[in-house]
C-alpha atoms as a PDB file:
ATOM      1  CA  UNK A   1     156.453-115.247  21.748  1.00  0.00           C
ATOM      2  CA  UNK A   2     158.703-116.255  24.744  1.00  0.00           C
ATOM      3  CA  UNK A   3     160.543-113.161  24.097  1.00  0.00           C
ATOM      4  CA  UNK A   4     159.719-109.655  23.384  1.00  0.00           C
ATOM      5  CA  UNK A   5     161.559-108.896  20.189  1.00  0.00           C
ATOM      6  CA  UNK A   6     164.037-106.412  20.374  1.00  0.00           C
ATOM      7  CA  UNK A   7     165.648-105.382  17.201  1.00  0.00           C
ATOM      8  CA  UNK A   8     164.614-104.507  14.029  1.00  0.00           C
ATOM      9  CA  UNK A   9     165.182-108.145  11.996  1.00  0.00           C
ATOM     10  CA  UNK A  10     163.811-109.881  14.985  1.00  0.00           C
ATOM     11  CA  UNK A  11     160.863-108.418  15.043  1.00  0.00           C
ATOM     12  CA  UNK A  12     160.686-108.599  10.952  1.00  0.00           C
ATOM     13  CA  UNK A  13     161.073-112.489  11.098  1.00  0.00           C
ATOM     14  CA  UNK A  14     158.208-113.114  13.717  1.00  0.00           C
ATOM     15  CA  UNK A  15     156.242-110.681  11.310  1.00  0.00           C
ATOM     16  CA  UNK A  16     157.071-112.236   8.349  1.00  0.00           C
ATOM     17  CA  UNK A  17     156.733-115.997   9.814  1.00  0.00           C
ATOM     18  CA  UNK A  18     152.745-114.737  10.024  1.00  0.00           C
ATOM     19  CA  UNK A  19     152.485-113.090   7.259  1.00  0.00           C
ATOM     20  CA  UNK A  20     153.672-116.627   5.441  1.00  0.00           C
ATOM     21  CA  UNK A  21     150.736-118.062   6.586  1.00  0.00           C
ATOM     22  CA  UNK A  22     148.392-115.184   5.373  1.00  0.00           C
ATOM     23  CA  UNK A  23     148.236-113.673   8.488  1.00  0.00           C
ATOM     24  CA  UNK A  24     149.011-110.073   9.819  1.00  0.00           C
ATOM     25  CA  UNK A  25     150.622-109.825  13.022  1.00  0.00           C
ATOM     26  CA  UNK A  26     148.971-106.715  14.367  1.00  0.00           C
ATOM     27  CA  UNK A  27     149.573-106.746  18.472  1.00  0.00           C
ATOM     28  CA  UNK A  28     152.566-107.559  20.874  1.00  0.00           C
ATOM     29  CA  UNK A  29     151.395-108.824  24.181  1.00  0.00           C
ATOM     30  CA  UNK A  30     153.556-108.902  27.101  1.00  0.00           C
ATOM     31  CA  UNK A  31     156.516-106.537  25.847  1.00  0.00           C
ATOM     32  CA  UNK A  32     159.705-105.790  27.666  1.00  0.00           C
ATOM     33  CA  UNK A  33     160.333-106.697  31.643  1.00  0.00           C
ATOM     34  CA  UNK A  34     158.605-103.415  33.521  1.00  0.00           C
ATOM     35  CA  UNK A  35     158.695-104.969  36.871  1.00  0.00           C
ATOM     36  CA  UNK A  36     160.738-102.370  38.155  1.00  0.00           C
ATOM     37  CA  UNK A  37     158.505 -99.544  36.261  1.00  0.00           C
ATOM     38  CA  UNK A  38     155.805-100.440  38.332  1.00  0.00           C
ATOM     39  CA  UNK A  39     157.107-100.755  41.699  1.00  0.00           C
ATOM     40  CA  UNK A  40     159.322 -97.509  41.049  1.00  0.00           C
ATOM     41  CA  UNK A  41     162.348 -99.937  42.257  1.00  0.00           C
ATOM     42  CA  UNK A  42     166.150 -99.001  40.913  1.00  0.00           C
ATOM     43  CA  UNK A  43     166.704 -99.732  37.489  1.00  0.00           C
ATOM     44  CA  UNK A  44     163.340 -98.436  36.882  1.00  0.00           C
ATOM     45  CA  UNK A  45     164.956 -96.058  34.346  1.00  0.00           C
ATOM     46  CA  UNK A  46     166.574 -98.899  32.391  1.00  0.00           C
ATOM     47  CA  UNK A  47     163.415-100.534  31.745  1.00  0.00           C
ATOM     48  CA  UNK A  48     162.113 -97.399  30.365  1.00  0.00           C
ATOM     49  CA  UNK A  49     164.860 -96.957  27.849  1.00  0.00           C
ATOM     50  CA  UNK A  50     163.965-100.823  27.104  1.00  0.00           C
ATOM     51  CA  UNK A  51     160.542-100.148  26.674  1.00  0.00           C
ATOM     52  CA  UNK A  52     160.857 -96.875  24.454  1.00  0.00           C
ATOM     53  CA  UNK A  53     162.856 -99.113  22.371  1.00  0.00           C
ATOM     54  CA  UNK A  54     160.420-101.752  22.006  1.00  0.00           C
ATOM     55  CA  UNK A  55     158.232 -99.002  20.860  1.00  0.00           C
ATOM     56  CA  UNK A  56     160.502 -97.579  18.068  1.00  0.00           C
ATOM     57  CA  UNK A  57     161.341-100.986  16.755  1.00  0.00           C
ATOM     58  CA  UNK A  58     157.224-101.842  16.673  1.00  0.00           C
ATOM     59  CA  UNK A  59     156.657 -98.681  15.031  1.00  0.00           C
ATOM     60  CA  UNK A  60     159.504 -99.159  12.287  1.00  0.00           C
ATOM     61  CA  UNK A  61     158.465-103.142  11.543  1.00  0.00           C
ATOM     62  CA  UNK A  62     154.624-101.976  11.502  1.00  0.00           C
ATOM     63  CA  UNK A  63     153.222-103.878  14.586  1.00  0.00           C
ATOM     64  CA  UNK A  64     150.775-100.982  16.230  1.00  0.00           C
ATOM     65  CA  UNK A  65     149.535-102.722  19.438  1.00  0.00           C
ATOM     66  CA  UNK A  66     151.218-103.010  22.715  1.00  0.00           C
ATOM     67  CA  UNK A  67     148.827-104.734  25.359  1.00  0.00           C
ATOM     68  CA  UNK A  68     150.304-104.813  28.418  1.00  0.00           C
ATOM     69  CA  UNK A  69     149.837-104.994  32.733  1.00  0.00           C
ATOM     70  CA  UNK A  70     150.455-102.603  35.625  1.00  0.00           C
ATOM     71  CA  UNK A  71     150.153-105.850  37.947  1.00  0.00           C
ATOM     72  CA  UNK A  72     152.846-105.860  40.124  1.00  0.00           C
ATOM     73  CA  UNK A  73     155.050-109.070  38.858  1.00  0.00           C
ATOM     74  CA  UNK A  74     155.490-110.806  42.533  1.00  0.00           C
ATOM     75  CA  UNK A  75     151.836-111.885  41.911  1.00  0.00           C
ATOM     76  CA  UNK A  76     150.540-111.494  38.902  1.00  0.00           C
ATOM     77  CA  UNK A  77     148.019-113.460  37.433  1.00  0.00           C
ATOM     78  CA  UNK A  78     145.852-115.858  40.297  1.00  0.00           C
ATOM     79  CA  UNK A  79     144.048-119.209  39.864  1.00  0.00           C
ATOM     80  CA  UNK A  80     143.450-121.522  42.578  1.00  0.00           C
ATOM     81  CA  UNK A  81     142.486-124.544  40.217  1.00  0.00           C
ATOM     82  CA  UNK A  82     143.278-125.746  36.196  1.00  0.00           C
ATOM     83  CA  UNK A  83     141.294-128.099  36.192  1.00  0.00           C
ATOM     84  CA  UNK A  84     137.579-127.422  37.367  1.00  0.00           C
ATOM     85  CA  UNK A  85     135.152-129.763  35.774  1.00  0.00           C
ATOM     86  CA  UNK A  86     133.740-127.989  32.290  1.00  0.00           C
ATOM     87  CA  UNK A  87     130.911-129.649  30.189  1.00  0.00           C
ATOM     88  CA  UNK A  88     131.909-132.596  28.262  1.00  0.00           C
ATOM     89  CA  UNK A  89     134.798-133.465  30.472  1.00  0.00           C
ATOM     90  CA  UNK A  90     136.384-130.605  29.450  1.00  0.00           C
ATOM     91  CA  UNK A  91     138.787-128.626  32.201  1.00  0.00           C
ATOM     92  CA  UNK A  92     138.716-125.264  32.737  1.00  0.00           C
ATOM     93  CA  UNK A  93     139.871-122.411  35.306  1.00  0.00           C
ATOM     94  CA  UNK A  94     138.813-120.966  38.316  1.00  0.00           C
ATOM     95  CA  UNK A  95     139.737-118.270  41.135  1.00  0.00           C
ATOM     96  CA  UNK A  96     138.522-118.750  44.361  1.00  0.00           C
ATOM     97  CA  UNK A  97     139.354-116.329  46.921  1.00  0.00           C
ATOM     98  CA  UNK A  98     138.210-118.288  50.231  1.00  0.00           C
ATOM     99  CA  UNK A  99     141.047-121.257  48.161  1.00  0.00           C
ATOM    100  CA  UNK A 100     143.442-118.585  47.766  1.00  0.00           C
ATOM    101  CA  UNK A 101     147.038-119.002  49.108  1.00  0.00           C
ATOM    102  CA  UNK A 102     147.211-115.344  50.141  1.00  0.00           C
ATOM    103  CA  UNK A 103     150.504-115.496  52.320  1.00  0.00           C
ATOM    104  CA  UNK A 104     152.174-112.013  52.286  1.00  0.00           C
ATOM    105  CA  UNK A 105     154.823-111.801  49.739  1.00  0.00           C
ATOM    106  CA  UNK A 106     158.252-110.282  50.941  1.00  0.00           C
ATOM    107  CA  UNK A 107     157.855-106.303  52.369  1.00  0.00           C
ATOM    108  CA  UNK A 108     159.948-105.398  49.862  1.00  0.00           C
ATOM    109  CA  UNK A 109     158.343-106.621  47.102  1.00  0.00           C
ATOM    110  CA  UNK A 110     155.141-105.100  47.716  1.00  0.00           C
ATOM    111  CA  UNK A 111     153.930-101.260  46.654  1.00  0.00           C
ATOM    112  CA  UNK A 112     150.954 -99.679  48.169  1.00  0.00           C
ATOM    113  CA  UNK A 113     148.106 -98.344  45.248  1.00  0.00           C
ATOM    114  CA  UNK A 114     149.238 -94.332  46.122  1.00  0.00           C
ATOM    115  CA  UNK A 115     152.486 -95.094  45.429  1.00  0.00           C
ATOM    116  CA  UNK A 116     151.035 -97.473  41.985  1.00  0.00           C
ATOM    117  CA  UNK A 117     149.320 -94.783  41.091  1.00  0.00           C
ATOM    118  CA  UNK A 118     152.699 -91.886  40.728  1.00  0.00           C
ATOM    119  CA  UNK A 119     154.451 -95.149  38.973  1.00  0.00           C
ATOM    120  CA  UNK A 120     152.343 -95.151  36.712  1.00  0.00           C
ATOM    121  CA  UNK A 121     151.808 -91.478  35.645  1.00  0.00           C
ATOM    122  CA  UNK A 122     156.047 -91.644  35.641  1.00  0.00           C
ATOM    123  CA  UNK A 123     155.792 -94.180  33.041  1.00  0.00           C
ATOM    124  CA  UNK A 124     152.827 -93.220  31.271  1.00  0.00           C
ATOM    125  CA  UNK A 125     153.801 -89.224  30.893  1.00  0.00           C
ATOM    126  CA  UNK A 126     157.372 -90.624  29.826  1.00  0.00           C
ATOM    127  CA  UNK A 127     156.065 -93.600  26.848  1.00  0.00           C
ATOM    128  CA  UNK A 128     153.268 -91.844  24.941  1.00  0.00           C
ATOM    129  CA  UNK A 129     155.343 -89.321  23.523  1.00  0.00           C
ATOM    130  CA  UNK A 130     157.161 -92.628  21.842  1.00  0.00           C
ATOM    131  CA  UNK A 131     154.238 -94.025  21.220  1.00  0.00           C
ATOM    132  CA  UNK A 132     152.764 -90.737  19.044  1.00  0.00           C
ATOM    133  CA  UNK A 133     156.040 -90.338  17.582  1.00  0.00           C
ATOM    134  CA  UNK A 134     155.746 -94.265  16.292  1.00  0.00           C
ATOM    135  CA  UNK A 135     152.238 -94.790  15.627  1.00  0.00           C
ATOM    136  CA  UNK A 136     152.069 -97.603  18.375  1.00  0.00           C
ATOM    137  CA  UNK A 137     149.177 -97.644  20.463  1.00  0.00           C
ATOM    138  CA  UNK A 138     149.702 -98.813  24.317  1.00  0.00           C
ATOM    139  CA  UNK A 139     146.254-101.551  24.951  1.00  0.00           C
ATOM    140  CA  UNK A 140     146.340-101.667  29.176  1.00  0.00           C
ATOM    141  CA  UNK A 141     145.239-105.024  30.164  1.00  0.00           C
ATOM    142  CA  UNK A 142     143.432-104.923  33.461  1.00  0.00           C
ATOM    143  CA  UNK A 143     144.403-106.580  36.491  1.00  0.00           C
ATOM    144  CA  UNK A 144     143.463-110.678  36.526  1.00  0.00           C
ATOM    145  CA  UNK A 145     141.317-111.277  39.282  1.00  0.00           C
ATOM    146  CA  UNK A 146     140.420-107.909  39.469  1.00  0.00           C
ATOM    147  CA  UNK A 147     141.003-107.631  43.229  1.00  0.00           C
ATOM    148  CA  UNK A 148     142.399-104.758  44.941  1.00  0.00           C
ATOM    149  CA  UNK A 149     145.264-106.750  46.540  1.00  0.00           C
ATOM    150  CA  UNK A 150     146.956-110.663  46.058  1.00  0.00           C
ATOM    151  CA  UNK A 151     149.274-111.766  49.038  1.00  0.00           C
ATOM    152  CA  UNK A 152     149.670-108.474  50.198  1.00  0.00           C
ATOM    153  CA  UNK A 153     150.580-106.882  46.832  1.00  0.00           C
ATOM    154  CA  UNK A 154     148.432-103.625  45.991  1.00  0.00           C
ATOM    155  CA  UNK A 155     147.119-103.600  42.301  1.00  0.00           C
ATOM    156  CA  UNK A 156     144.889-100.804  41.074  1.00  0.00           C
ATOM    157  CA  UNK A 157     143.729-101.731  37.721  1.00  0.00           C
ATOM    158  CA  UNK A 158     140.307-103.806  38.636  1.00  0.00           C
ATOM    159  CA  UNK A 159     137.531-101.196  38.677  1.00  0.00           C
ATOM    160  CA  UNK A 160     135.823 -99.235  36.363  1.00  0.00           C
ATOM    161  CA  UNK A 161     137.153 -96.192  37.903  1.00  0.00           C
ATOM    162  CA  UNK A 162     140.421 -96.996  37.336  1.00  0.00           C
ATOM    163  CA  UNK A 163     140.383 -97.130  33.927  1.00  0.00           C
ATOM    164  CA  UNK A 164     138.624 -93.223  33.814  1.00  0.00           C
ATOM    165  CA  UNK A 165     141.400 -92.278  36.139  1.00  0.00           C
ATOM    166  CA  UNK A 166     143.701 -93.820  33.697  1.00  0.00           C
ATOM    167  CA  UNK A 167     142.555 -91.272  30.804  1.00  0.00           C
ATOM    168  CA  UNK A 168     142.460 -88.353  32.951  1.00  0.00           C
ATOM    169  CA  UNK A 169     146.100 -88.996  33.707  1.00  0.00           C
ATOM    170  CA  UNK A 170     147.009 -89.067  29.992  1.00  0.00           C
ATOM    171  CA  UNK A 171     144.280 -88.288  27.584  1.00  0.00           C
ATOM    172  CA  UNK A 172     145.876 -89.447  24.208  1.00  0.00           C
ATOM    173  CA  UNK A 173     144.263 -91.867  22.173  1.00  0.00           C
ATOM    174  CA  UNK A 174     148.013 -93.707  22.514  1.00  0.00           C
ATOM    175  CA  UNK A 175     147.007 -94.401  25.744  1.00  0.00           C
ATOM    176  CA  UNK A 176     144.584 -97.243  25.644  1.00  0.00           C
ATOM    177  CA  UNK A 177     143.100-100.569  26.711  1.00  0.00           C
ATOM    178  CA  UNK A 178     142.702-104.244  26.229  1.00  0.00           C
ATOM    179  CA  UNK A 179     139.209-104.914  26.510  1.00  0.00           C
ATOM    180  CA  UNK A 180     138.690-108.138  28.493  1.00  0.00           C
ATOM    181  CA  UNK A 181     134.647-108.903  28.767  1.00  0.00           C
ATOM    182  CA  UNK A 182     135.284-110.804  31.400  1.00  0.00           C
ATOM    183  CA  UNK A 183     137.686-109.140  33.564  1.00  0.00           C
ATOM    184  CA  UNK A 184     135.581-105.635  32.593  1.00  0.00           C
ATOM    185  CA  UNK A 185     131.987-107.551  33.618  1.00  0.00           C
ATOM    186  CA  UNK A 186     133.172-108.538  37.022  1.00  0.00           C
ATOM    187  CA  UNK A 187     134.193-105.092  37.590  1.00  0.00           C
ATOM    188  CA  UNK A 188     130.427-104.446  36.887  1.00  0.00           C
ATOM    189  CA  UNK A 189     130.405-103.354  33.328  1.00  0.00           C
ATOM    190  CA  UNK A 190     127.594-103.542  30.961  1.00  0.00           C
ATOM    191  CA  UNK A 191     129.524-104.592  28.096  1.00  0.00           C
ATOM    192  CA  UNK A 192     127.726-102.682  25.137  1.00  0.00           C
ATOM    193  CA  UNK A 193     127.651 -99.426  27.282  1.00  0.00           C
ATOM    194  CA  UNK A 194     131.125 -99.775  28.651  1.00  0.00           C
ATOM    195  CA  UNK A 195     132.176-100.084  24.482  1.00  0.00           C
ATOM    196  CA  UNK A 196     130.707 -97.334  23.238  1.00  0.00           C
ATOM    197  CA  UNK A 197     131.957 -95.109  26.372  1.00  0.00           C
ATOM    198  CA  UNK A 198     135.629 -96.502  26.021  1.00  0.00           C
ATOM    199  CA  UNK A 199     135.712 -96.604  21.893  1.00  0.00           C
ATOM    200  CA  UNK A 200     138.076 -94.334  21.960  1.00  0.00           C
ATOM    201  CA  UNK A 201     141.068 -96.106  23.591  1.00  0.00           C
ATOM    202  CA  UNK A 202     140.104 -99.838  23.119  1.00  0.00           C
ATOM    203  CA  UNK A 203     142.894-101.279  20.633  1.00  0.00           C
ATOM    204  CA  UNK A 204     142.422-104.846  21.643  1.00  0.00           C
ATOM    205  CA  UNK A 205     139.624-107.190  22.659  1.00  0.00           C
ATOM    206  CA  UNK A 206     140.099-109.962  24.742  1.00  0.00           C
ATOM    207  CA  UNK A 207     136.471-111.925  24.046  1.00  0.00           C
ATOM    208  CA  UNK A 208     136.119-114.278  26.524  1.00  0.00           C
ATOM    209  CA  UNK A 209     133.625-114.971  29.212  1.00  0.00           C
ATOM    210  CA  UNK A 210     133.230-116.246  32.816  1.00  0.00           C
ATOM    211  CA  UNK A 211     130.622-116.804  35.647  1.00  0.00           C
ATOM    212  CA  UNK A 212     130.799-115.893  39.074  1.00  0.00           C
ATOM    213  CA  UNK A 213     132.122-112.619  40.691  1.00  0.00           C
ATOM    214  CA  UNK A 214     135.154-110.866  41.256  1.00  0.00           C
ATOM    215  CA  UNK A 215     136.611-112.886  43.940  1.00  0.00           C
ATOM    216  CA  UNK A 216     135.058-116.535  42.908  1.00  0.00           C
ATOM    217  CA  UNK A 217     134.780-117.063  39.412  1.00  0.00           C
ATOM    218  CA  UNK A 218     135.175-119.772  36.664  1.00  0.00           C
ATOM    219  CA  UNK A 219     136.200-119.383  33.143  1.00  0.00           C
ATOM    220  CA  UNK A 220     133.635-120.736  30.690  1.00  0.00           C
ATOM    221  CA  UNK A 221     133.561-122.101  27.051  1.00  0.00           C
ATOM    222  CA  UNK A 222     132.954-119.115  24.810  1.00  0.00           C
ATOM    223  CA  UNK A 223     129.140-119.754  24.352  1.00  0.00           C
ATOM    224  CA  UNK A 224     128.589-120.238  28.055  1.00  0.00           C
ATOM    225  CA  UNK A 225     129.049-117.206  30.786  1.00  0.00           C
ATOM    226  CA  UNK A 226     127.206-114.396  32.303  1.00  0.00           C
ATOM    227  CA  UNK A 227     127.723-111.845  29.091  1.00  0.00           C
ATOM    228  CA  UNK A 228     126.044-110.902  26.414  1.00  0.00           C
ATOM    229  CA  UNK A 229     128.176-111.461  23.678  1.00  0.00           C
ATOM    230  CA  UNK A 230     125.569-111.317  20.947  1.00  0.00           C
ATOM    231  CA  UNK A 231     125.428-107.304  22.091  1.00  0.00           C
ATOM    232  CA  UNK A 232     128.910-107.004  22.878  1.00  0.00           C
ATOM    233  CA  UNK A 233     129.491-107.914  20.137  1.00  0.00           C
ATOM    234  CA  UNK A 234     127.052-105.344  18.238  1.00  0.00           C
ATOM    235  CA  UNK A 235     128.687-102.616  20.291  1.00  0.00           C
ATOM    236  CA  UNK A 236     131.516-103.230  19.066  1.00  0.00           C
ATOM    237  CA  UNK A 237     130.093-103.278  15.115  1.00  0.00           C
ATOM    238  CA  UNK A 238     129.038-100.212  16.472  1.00  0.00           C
ATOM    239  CA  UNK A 239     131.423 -98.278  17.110  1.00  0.00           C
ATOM    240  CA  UNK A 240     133.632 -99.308  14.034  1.00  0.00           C
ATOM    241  CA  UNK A 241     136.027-101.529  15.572  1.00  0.00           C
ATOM    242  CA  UNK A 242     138.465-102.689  13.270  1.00  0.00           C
ATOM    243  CA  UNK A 243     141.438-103.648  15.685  1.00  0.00           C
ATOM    244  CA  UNK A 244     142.699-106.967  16.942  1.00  0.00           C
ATOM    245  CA  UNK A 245     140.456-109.594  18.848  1.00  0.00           C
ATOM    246  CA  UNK A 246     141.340-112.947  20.045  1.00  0.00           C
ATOM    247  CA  UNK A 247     139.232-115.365  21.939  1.00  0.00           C
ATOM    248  CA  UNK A 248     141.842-115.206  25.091  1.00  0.00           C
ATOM    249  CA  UNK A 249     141.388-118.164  27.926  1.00  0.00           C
ATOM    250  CA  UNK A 250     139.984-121.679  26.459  1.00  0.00           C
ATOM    251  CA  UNK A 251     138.742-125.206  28.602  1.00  0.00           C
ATOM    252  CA  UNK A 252     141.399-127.617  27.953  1.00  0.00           C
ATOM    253  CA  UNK A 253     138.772-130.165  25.820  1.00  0.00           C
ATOM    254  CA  UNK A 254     138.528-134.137  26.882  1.00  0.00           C
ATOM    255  CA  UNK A 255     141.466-136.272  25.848  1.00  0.00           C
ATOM    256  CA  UNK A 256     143.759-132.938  24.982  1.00  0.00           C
ATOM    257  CA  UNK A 257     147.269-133.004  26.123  1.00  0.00           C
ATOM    258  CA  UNK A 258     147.879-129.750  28.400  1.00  0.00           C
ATOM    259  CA  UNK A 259     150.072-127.305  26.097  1.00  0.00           C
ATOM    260  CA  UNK A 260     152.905-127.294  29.532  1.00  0.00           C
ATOM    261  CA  UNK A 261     154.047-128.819  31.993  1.00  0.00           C
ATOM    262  CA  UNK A 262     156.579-128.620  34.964  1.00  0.00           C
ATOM    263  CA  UNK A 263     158.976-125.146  34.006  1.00  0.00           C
ATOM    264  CA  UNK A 264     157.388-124.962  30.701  1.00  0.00           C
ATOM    265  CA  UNK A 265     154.067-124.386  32.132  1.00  0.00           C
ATOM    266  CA  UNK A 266     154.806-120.551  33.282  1.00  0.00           C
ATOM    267  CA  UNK A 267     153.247-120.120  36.242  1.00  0.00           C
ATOM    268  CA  UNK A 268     149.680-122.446  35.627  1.00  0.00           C
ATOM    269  CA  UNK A 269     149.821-124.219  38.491  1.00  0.00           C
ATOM    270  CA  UNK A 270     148.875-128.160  36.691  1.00  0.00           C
ATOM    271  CA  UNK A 271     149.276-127.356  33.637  1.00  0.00           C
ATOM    272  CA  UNK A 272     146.373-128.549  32.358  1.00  0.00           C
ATOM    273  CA  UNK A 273     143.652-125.814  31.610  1.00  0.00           C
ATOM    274  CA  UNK A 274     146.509-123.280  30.883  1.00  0.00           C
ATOM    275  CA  UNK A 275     143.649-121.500  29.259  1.00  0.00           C
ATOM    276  CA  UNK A 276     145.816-122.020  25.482  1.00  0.00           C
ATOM    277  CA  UNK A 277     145.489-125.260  24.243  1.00  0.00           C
ATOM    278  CA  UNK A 278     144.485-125.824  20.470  1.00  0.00           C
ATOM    279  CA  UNK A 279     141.202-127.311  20.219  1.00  0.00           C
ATOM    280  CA  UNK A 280     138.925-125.470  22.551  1.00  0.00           C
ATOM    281  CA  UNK A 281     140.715-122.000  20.829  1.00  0.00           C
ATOM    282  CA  UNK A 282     139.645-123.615  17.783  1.00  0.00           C
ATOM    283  CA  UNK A 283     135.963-123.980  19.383  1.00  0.00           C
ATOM    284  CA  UNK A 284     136.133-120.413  20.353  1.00  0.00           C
ATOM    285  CA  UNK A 285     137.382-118.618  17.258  1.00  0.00           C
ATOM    286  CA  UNK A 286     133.975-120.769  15.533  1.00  0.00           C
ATOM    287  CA  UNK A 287     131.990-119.175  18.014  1.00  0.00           C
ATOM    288  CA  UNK A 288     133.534-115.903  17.627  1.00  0.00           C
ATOM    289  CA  UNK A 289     133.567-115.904  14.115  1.00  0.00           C
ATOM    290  CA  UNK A 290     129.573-116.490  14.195  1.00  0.00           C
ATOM    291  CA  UNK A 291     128.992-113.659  16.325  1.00  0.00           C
ATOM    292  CA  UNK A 292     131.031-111.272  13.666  1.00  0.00           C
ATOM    293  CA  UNK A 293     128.535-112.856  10.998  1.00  0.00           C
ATOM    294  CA  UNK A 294     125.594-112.491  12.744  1.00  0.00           C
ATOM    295  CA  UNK A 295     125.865-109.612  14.037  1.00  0.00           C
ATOM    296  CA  UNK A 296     127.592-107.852  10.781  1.00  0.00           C
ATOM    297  CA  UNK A 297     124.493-107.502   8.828  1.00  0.00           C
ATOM    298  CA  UNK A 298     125.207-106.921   5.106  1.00  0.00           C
END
């Protein structure tokens, strides 16, 4: 969606657009505007009142999952290249730190991770008790790169730490996580222990894979990367997830049109591997789909 939905019979036409199609639309990702949330800027209270709503009117149409960022929107997601050579000609992603345009963003625009941190306990402390009252369940997405700072802009949700902080600050289950393999195994996670410790508060999977390290990495075809999805996968049969997974970032495959270009392309610098182009997600949900099978059992 473009735009987060926010009334009643908007939100009940996007749901029942999927449902047409024998679908069930079971996560919002992105939600209302919370730039001002996170940076504790005025007009921080507005956005609250705007996000409690978004909560109510999820709750009331049915949709249960809210994945969302703390990254601070004057640099939010990095890449330094949408088109690194994948295998058969295909394009794909990468972040490079050494490539990285890291020129300080405005003073003003930038927070330091103390001052992250009491944001985001304000906001937290103040949206579960929506979220309880609606049966919605908040999915955190973590920060992407998971680097501690992006031209000069503090972001605290890229280590494993983090996200135990995150639950000591506000233990309810409402209060939970997207879980990104690849985003959580450059922090360092072993993917089948880090599910089974976190089963509690994942609501969302993001199953996709990549191969490098934190600060130089490349985003890889969903049978490729430096996981082990066959046991990720297994934890996650494990542990009786039954919540939403998609395959996330895909290579843009030879001869493909990028999905956007020029404004349209929201912030992917060419374009081209935008990470959401139809074939490769195609590819991916085969490959994913396999994995459920084989690793289902009876």
């Amino acid at each position: 969606m473009d735009t987060m939905p926010l009334t009643v019979d908007s939100l009940t036409a996007v749901k029942s657009q999927v449902e047409a199609h024998g679908l069930t639309l079971s996560v919002v990702e992105g939600g209302p505007p919370m730039d001002k949330i996170v940076t504790g800027s005025e007009g921080r209270e507005e956005q609250l009142e705007q996000y409690k709503q978004c909560i109510r009117i999820m709750g009331q149409v049915g949709v249960p999952v809210l994945c969302y960022n703390f990254m601070n929107w004057a640099c939010r997601v990095g890449r330094t290249s949408y088109e690194a050579p994948a295998r058969g000609n295909a394009l794909t992603s990468t972040f490079d730190m050494s490539q990285w345009d890291d020129t300080p963003v405005a003073a003003e625009l930038q927070c330091e991770p103390a001052r992250l941190w009491e944001n985001y306990t304000w906001f937290i402390k103040r949206i579960i008790p929506v979220c309880e009252e609606a049966n919605v369940y908040l999915a955190l997405h973590p920060d992407d790169p998971p680097v501690p700072r992006l031209r000069g802009v503090a972001r605290i949700f890229n280590t494993l730490d983090a996200f135990d902080r995150m639950v000591e600050i506000e233990p309810s289950v409402r209060n939970g996580i997207t879980y990104d393999l690849s985003l959580f195994a450059l922090m360092g996670a072993d993917a089948p222990r880090e599910i089974v410790k976190r089963r509690r508060y994942i609501h969302f999977v993001h199953f996709r894979d990549v191969v490098g390290e934190r600060t130089r990495y490349t985003e890889t075809f969903h049978d490729e990367g430096m996981t082990d999805k066959v046991a990720a996968m297994r934890a996650l049969q494990e542990i009786g997830f039954q919540g939403p997974m998609r395959p996330d970032h895909v290579p843009l495959m030879a001869g493909e049109e990028g999905h956007a270009t020029g404004d349209k392309a929201k912030g992917y610098f060419s374009g081209k591997a935008s990470g959401y182009t139809m074939q490769g997600r195609l590819y991916a949900c085969g490959v994913l789909r396999g994995l459920i099978m084989a690793t289902k059992g009876n």
